[in-house]
C-alpha atoms as a PDB file:
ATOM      1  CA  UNK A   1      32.715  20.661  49.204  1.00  0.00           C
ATOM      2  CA  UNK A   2      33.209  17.450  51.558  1.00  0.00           C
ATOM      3  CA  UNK A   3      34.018  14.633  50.403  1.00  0.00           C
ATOM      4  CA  UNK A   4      34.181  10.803  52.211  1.00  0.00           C
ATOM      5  CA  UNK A   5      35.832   8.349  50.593  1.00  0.00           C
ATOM      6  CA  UNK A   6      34.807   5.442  53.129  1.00  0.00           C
ATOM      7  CA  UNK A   7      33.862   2.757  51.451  1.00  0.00           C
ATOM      8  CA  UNK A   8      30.409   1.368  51.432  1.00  0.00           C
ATOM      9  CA  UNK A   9      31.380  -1.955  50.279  1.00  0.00           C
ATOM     10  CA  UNK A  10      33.394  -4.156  51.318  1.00  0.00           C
ATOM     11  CA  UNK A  11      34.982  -8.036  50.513  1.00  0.00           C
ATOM     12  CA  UNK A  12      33.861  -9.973  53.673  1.00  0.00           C
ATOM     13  CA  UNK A  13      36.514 -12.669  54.078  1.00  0.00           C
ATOM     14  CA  UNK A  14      39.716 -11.218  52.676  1.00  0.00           C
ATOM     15  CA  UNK A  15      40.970 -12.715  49.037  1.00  0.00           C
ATOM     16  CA  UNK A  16      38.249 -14.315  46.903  1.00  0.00           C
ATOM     17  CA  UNK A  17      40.432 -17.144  45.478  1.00  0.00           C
ATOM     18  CA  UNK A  18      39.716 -18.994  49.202  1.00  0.00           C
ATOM     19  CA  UNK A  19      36.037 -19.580  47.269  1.00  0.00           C
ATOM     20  CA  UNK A  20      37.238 -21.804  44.816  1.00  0.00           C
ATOM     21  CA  UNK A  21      37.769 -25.747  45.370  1.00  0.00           C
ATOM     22  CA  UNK A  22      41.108 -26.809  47.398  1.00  0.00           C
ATOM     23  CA  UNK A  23      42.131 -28.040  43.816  1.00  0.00           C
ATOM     24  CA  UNK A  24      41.670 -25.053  41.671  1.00  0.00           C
ATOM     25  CA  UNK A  25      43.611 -23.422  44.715  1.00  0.00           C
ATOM     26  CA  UNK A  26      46.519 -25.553  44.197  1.00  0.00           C
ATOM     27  CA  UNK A  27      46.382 -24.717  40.477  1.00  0.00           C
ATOM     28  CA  UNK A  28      46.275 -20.769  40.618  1.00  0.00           C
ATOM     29  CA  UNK A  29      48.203 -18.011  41.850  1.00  0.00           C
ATOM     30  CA  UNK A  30      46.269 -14.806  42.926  1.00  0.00           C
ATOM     31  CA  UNK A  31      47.471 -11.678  41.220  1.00  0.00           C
ATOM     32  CA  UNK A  32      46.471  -8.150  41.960  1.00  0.00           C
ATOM     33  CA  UNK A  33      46.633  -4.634  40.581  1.00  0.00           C
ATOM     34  CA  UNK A  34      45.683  -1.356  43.271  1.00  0.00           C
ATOM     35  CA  UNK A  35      45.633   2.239  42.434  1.00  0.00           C
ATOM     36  CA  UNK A  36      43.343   5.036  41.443  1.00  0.00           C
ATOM     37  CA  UNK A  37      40.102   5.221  39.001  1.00  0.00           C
ATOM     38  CA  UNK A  38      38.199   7.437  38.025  1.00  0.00           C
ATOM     39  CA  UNK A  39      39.140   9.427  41.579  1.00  0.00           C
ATOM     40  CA  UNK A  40      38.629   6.538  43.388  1.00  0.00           C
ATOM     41  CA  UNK A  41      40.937   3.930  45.208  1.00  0.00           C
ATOM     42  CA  UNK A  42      40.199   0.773  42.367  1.00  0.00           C
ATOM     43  CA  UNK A  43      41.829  -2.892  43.075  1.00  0.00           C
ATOM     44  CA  UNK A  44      41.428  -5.858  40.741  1.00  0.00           C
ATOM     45  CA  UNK A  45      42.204  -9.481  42.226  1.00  0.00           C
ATOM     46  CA  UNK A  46      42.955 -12.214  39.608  1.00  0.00           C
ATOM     47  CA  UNK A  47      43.002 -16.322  40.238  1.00  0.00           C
ATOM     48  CA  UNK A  48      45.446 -17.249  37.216  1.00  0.00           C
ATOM     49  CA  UNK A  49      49.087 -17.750  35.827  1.00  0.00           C
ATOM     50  CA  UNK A  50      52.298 -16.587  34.557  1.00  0.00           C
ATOM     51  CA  UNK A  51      52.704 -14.397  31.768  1.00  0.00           C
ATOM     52  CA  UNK A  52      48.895 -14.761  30.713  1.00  0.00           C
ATOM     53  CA  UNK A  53      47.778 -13.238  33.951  1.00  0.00           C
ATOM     54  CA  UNK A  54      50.219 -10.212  33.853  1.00  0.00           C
ATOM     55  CA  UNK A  55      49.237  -9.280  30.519  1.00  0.00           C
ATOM     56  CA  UNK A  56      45.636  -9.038  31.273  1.00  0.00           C
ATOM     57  CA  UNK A  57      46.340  -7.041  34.128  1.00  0.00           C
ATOM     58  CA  UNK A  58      48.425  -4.409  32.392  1.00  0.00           C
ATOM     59  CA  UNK A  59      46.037  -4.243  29.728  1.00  0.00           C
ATOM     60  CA  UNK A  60      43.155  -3.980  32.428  1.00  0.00           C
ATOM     61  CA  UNK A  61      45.279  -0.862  33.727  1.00  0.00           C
ATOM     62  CA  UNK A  62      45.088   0.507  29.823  1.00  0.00           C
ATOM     63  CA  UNK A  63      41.379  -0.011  29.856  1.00  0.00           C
ATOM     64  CA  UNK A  64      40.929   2.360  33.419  1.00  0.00           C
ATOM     65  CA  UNK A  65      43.258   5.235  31.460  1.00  0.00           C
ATOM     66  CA  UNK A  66      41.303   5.087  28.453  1.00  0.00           C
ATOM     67  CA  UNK A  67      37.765   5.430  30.485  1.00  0.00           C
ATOM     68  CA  UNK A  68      39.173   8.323  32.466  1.00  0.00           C
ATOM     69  CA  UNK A  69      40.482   9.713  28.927  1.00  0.00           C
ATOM     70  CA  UNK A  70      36.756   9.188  28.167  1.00  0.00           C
ATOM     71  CA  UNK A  71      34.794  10.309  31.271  1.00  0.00           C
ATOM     72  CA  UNK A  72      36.471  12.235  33.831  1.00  0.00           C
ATOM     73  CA  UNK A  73      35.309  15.574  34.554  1.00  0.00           C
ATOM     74  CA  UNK A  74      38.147  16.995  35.726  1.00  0.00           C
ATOM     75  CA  UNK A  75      40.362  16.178  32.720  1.00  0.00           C
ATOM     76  CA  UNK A  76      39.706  19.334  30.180  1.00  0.00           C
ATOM     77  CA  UNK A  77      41.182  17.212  27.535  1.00  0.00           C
ATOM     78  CA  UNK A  78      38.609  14.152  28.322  1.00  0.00           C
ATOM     79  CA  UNK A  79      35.649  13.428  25.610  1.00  0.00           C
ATOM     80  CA  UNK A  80      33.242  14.142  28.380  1.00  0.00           C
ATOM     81  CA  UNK A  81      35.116  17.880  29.277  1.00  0.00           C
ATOM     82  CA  UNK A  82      35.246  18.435  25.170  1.00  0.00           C
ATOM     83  CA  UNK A  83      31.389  17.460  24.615  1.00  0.00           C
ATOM     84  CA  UNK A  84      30.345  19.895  27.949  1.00  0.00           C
ATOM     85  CA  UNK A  85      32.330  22.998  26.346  1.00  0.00           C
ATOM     86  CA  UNK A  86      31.529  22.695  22.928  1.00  0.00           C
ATOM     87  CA  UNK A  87      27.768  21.211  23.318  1.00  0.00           C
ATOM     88  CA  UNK A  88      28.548  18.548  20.439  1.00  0.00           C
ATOM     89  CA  UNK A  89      30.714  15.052  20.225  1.00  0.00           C
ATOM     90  CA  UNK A  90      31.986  12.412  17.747  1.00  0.00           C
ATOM     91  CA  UNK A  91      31.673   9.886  20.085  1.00  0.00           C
ATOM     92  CA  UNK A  92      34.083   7.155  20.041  1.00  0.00           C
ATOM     93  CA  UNK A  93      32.590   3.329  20.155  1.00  0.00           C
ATOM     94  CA  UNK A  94      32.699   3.183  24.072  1.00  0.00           C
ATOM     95  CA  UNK A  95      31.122   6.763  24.805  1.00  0.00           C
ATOM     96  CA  UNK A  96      28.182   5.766  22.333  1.00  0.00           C
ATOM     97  CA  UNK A  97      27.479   2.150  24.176  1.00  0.00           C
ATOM     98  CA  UNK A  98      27.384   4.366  27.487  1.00  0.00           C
ATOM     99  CA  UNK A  99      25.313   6.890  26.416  1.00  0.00           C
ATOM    100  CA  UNK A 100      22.754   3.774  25.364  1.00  0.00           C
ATOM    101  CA  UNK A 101      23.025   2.416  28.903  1.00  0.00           C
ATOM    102  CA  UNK A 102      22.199   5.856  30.386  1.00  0.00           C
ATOM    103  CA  UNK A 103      19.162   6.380  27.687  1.00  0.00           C
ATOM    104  CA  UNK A 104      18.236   2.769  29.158  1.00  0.00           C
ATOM    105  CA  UNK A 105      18.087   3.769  32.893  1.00  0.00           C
ATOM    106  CA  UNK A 106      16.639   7.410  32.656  1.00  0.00           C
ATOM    107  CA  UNK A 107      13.989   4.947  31.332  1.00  0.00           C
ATOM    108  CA  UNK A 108      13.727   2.613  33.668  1.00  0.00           C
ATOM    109  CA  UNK A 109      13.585   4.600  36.534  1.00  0.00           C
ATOM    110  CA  UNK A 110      11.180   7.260  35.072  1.00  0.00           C
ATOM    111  CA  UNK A 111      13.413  10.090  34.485  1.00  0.00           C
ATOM    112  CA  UNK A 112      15.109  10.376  37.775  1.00  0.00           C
ATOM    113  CA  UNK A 113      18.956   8.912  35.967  1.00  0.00           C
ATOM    114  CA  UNK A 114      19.728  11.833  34.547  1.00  0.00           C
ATOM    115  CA  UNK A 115      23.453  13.467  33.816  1.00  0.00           C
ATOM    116  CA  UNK A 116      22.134  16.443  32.720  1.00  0.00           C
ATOM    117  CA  UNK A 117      22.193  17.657  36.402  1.00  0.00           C
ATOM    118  CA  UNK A 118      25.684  19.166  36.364  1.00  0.00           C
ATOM    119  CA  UNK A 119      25.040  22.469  35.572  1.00  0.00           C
ATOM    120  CA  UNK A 120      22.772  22.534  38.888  1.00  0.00           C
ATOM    121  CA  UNK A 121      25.857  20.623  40.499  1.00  0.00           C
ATOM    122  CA  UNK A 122      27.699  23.099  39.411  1.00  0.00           C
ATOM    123  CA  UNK A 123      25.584  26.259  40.516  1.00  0.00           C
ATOM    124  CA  UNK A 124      25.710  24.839  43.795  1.00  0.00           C
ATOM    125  CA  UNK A 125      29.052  24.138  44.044  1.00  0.00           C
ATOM    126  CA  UNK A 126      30.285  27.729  43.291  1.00  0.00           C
ATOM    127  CA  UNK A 127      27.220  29.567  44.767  1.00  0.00           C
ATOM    128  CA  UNK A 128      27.020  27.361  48.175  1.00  0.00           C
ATOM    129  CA  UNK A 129      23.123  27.482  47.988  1.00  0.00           C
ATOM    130  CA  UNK A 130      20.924  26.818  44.782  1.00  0.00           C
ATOM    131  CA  UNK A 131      18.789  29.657  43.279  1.00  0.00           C
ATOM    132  CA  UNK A 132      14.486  29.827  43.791  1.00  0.00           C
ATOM    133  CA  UNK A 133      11.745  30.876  42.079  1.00  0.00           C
ATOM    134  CA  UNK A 134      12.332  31.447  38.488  1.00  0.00           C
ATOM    135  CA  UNK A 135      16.382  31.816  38.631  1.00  0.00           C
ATOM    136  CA  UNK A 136      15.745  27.867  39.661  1.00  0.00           C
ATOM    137  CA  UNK A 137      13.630  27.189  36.625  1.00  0.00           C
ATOM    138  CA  UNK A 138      15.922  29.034  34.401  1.00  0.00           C
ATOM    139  CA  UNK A 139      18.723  26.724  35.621  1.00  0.00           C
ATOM    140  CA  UNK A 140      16.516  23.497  35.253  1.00  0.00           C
ATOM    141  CA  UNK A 141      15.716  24.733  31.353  1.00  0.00           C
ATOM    142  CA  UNK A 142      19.212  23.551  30.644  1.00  0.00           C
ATOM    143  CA  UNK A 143      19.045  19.988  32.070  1.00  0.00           C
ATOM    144  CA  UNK A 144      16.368  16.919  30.358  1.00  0.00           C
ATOM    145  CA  UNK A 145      17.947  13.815  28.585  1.00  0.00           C
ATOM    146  CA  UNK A 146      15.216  15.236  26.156  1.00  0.00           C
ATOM    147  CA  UNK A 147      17.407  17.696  25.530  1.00  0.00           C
ATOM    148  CA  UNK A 148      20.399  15.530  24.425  1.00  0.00           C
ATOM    149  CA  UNK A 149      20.378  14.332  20.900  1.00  0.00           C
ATOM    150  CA  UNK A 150      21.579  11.374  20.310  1.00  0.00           C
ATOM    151  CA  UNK A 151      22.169  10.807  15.976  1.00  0.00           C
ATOM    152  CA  UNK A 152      24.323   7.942  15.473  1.00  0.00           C
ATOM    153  CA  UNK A 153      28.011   8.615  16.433  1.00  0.00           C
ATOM    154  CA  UNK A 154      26.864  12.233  17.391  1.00  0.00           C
ATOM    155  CA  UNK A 155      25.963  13.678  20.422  1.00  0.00           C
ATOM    156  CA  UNK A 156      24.586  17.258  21.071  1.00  0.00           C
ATOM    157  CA  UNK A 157      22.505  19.335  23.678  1.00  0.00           C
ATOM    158  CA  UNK A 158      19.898  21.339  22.130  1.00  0.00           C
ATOM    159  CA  UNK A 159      19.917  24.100  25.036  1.00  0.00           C
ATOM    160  CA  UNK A 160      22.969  26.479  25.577  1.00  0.00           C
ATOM    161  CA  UNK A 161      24.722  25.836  28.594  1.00  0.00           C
ATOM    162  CA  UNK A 162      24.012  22.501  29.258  1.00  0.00           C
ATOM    163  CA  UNK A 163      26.389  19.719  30.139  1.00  0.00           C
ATOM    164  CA  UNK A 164      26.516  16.264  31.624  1.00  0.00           C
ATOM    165  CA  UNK A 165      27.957  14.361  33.971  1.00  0.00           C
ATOM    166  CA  UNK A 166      28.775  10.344  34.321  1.00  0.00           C
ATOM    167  CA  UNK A 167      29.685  10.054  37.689  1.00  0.00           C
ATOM    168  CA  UNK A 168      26.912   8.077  38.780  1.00  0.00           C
ATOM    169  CA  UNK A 169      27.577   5.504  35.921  1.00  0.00           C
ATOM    170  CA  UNK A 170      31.180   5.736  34.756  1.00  0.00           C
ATOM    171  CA  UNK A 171      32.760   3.076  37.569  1.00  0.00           C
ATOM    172  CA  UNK A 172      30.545   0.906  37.042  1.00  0.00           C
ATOM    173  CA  UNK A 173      30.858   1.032  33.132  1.00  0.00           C
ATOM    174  CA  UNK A 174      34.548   0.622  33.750  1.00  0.00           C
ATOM    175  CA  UNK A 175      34.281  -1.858  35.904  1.00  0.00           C
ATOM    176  CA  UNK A 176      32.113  -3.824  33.361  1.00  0.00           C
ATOM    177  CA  UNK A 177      34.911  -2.315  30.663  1.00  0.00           C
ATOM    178  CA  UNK A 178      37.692  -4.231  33.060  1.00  0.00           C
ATOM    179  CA  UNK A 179      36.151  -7.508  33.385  1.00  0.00           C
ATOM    180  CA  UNK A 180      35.686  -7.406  29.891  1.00  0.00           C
ATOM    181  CA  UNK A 181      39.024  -7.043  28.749  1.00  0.00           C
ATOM    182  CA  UNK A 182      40.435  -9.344  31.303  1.00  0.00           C
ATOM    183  CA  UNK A 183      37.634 -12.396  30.141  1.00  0.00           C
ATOM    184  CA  UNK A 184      38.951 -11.264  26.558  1.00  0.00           C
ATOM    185  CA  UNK A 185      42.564 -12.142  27.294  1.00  0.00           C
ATOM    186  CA  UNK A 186      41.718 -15.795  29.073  1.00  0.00           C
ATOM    187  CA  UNK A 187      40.869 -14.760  32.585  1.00  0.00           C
ATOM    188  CA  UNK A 188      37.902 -15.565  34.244  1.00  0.00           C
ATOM    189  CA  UNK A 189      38.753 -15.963  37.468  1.00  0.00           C
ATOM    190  CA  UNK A 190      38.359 -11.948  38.788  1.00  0.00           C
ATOM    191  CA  UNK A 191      36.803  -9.580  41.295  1.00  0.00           C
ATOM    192  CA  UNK A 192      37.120  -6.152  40.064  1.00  0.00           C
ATOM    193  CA  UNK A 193      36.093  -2.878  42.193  1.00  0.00           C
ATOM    194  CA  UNK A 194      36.314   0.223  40.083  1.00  0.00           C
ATOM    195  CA  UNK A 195      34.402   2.358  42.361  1.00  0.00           C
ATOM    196  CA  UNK A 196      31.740  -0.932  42.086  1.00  0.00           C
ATOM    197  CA  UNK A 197      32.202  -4.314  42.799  1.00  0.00           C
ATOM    198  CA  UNK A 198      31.827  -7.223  40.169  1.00  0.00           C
ATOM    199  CA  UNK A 199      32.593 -10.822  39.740  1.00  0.00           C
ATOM    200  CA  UNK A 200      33.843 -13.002  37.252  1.00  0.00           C
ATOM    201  CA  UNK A 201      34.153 -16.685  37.932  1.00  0.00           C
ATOM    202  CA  UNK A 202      35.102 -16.087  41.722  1.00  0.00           C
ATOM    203  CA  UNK A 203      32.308 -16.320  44.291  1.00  0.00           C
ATOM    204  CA  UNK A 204      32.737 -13.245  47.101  1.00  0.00           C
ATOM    205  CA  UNK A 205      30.587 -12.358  50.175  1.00  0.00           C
ATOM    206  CA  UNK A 206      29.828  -8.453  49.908  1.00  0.00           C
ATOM    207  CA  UNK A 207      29.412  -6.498  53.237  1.00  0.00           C
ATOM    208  CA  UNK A 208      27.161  -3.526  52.845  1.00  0.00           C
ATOM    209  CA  UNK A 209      27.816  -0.742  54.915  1.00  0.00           C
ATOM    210  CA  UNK A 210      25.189   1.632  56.158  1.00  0.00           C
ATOM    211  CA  UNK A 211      25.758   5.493  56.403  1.00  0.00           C
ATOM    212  CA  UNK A 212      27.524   5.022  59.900  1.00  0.00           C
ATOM    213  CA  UNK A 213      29.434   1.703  59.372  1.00  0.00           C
ATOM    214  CA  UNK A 214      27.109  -0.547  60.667  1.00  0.00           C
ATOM    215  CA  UNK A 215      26.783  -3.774  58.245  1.00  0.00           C
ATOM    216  CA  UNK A 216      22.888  -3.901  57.150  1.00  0.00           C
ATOM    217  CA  UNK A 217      23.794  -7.361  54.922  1.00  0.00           C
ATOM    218  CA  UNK A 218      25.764  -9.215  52.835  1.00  0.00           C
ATOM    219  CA  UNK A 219      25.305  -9.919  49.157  1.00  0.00           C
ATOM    220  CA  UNK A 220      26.715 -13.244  47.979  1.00  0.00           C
ATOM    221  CA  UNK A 221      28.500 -12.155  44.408  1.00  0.00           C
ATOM    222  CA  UNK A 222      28.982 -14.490  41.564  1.00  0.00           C
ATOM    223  CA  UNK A 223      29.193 -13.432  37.961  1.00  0.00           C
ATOM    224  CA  UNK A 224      26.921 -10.055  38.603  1.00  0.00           C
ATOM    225  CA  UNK A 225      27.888  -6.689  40.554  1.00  0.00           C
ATOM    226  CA  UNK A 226      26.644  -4.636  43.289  1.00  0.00           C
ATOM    227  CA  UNK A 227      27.061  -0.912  44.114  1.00  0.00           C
ATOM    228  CA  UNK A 228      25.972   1.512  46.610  1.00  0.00           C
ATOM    229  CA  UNK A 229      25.246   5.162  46.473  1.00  0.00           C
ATOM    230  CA  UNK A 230      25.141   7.372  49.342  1.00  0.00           C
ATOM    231  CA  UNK A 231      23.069  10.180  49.600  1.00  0.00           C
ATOM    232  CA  UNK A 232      25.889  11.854  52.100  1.00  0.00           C
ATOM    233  CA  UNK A 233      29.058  10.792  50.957  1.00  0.00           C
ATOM    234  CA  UNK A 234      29.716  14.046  49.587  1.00  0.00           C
ATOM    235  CA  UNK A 235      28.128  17.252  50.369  1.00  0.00           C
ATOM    236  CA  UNK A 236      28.242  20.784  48.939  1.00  0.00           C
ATOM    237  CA  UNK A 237      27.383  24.478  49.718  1.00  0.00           C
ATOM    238  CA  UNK A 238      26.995  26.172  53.241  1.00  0.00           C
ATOM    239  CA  UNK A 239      24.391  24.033  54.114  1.00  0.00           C
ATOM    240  CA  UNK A 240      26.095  20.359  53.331  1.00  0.00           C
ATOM    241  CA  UNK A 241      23.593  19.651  50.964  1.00  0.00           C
ATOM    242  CA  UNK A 242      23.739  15.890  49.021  1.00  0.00           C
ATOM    243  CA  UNK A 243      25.898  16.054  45.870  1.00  0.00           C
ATOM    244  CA  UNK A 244      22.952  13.308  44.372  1.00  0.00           C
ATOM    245  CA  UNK A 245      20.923  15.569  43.047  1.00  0.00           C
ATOM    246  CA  UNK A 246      17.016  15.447  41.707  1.00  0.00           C
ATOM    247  CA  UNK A 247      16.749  16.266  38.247  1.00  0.00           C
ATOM    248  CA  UNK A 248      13.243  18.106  38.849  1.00  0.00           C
ATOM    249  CA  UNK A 249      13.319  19.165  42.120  1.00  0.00           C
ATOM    250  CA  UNK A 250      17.093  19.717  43.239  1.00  0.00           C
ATOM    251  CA  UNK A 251      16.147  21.587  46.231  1.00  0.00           C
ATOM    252  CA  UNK A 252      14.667  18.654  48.401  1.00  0.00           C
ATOM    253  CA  UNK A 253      17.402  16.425  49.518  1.00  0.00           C
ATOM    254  CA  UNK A 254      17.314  12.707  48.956  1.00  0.00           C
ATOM    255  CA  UNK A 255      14.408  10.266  50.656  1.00  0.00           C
ATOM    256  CA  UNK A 256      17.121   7.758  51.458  1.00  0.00           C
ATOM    257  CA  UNK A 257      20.543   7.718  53.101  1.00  0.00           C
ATOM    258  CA  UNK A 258      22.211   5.111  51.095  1.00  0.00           C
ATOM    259  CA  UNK A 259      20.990   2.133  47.955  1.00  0.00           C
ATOM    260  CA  UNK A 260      22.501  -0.599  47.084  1.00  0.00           C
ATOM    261  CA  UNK A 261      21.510  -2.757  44.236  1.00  0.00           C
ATOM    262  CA  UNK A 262      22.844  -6.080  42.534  1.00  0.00           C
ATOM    263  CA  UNK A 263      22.587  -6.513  39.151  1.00  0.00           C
ATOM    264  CA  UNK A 264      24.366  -8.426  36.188  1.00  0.00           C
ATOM    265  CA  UNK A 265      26.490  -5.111  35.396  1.00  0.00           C
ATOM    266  CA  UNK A 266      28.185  -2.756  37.479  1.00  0.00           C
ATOM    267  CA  UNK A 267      27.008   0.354  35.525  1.00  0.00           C
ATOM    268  CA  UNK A 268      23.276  -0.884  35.723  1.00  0.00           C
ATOM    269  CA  UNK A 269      23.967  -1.836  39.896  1.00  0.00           C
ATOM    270  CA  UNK A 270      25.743   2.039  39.640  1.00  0.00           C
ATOM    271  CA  UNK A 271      23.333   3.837  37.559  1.00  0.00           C
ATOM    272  CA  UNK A 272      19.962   1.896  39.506  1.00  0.00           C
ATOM    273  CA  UNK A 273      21.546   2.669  42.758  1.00  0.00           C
ATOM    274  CA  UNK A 274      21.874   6.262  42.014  1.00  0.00           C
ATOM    275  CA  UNK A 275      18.499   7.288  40.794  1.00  0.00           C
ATOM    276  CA  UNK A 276      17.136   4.868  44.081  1.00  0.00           C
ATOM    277  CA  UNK A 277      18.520   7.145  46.395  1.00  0.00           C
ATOM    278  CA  UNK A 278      15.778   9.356  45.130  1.00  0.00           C
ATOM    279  CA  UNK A 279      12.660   7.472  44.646  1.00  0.00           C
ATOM    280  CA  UNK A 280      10.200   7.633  46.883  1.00  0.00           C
ATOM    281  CA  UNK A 281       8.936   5.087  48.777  1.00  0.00           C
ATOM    282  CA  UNK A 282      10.272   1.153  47.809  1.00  0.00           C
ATOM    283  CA  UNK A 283       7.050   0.810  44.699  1.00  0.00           C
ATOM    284  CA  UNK A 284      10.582   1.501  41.510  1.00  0.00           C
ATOM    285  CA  UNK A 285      13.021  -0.880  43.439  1.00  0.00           C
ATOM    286  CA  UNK A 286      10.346  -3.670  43.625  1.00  0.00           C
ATOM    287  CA  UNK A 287       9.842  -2.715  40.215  1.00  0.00           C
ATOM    288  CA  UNK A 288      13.147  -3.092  38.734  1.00  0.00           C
ATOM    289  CA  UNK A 289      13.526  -6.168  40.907  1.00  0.00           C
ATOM    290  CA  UNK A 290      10.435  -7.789  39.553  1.00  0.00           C
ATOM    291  CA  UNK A 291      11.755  -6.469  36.105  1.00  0.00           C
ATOM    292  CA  UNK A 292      14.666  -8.313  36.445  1.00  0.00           C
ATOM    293  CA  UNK A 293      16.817  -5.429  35.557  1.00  0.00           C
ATOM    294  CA  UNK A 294      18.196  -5.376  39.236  1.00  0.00           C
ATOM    295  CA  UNK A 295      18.024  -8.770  41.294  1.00  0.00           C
ATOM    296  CA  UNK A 296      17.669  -7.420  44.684  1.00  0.00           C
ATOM    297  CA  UNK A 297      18.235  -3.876  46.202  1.00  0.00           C
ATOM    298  CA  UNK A 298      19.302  -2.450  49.870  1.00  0.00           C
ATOM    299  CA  UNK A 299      17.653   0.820  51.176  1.00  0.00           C
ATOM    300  CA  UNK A 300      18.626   2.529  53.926  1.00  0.00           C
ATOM    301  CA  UNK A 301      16.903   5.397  55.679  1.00  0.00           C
ATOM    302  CA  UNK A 302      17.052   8.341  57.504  1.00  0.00           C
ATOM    303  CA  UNK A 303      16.704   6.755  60.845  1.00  0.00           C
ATOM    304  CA  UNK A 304      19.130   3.724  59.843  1.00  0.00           C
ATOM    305  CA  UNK A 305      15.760   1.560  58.908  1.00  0.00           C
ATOM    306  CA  UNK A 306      16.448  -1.124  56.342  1.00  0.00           C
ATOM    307  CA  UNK A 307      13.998  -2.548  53.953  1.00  0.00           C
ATOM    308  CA  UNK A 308      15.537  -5.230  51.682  1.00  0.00           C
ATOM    309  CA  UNK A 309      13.876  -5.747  48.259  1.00  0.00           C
ATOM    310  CA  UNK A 310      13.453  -8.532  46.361  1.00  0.00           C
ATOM    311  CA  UNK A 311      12.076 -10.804  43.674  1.00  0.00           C
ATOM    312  CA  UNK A 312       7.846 -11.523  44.646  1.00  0.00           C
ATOM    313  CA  UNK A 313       6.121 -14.450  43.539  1.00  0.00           C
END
C-alpha cells in the first residue's frame, strides 16, 4: 500500500485572524494546537484569550482522543475495531449520531456511501488484486448498509464477516466534534482541519488542489466546511488500484480523480465528497447542490478537466 499525505487543501493567505476587522485584531490573540488525528497531520487556529482560550483547546485535544478511541481502525481496543470483530455494539452517544449521518448519506447519494466496503478493502489489501466471478460476489454478500441493523443504542451486521469502516466520514465528524466543543466553551472565533477544513466565526480563503498540485479554485469559508477526496491518494495491490472503493462494482476504478464539496458540516463535505468520486457523470452533485445538502462541489478528472457545480435557478 502507498500512501500520500499531500494535502489537497490548503489556507490561502496564512492565519485566518488577518479576516477579522483591524479592531477585533487588536482585541484577540491567535492560539493554535498541531499534531496528529485520526492518522492525519490536524491543526486548530483560535482568535481568543487567556485562560478561556487554553482550556478550549486542551479540551478540543480530549475531543480528537476520544474520536480515535471511537473510530480508528487500527486501534483493536477502539469501538469501531470491537463492533468489526464481534459483529455487534452498544454504541456510545457519539457512535450512534454518526452512524445516523452515514444512514443519511448512503441515502443521499443512492447507495454509493457505504462503510461496509472494508472487507473488500481488506481482500485487496492482503491479496494485491481483488477476486472475479463468483469469489467477487461471495465477497460483496458481506457488504450493504442493508445489512447493518441499526436498533436503538445497538448496532449489528446480519452477515458473518462483515465489518465497516469510517474513514471516509470520521475527520470530518471530528472536525464538526472539535468546533463543537470549542463553541461550547466560549470560542467562536476557529478554523479547525481534522483531516477537513471548517470554520467558525473566522472567514478563510480555501485553495483546492488538483491531483498534481495545480490550484483548480478557491472556496471562500465562513461558518461551513469543505473537504476533498482523492481517488489516488492512496493506492493498494500490485496494480496501484484506488483505496475509494465502489460498493457494487469494486473492480472499476473511480470516474474522477479528486471531489471537493462545501457544505455546513465537515462529515457531510467528507462523506459527499467521498461517494462523488464515484458517481458518474456531474447529474448527483447538481443534485445535492440543488438539494441544498452540499452548497457547491469541485470535480476533477482524469485529464485534469474541471467542472464546478453549483446552485441553478
Amino acid at each position: 500500500m502507498m500512501t500520500s499525505r499531500r494535502r489537497f487543501l490548503s489556507i490561502v493567505a496564512g492565519l485566518p485572524l488577518l479576516s477579522l476587522p483591524l479592531v477585533a485584531r487588536s482585541e484577540l490573540k491567535c492560539r493554535s494546537w498541531r499534531g496528529v488525528a485520526l492518522g492525519a497531520d490536524a491543526e486548530i487556529v483560535i482568535a481568543g484569550n487567556g485562560e478561556t482560550c487554553s482550556d478550549a483547546l486542551a479540551a478540543a485535544v480530549d475531543t480528537i482522543r476520544r474520536m480515535e478511541r471511537l473510530f480508528s481502525l487500527h486501534d483493536p481496543a477502539s469501538a469501531l475495531s470491537e463492533l468489526n470483530a464481534s459483529g455487534r455494539l452498544a454504541m456510545p452517544p457519539e457512535f450512534q449520531r454518526l452512524t445516523g449521518i452515514v444512514a443519511r448519506v448512503h441515502s443521499l447519494t443512492r447507495g454509493l456511501f457505504d462503510p461496509t466496503v472494508q472487507p473488500v478493502f481488506m481482500e485487496l489489501a492482503e491479496r494485491g488484486e481483488l477476486p472475479s466471478g463468483r469469489d467477487l460476489q461471495k465477497l460483496l454478500a458481506r457488504t450493504g448498509w442493508h445489512n447493518v441493523v441499526l436498533d436503538d443504542n445497538m448496532i449489528a451486521f446480519s452477515q458473518p464477516g462483515m465489518a465497516l469502516t469510517f474513514n471516509g466520514v470520521a475527520q470530518g465528524f471530528a472536525t464538526d466534534r472539535v468546533i463543537e466543543t470549542l463553541e461550547a466553551h466560549g470560542v467562536g472565533n476557529v478554523v479547525a482541519n481534522i483531516g477537513e477544513f471548517r470554520s467558525s466565526g473566522l472567514a478563510t480563503d480555501i485553495a483546492v488542489e488538483g491531483m498534481h498540485g495545480r490550484v483548480l479554485d478557491q472556496f471562500r469559508l465562513q461558518d461551513g466546511a469543505v473537504a476533498t477526496s482523492a481517488s489516488r491518494g492512496t493506492v493498494i495491490g500490485r496494480a496501484g488500484k484506488s483505496h475509494i472503493l465502489s460498493p457494487v462494482e469494486p473492480q472499476h476504478e473511480p470516474v474522477w480523480q479528486t471531489a471537493s464539496v462545501q457544505a455546513g458540516t465537515a462529515a457531510m463535505a467528507d462523506a459527499l465528497s467521498t461517494a462523488l468520486v464515484l458517481a458518474p457523470g456531474t447529474g448527483l452533485a447538481q443534485d445535492l447542490v440543488d438539494g441544498g445538502s452540499a452548497s457547491a462541489v469541485l470535480l476533477e478528472d482524469a485529464d485534469g478537466g474541471v467542472v464546478e457545480i453549483r446552485p441553478t435557478g
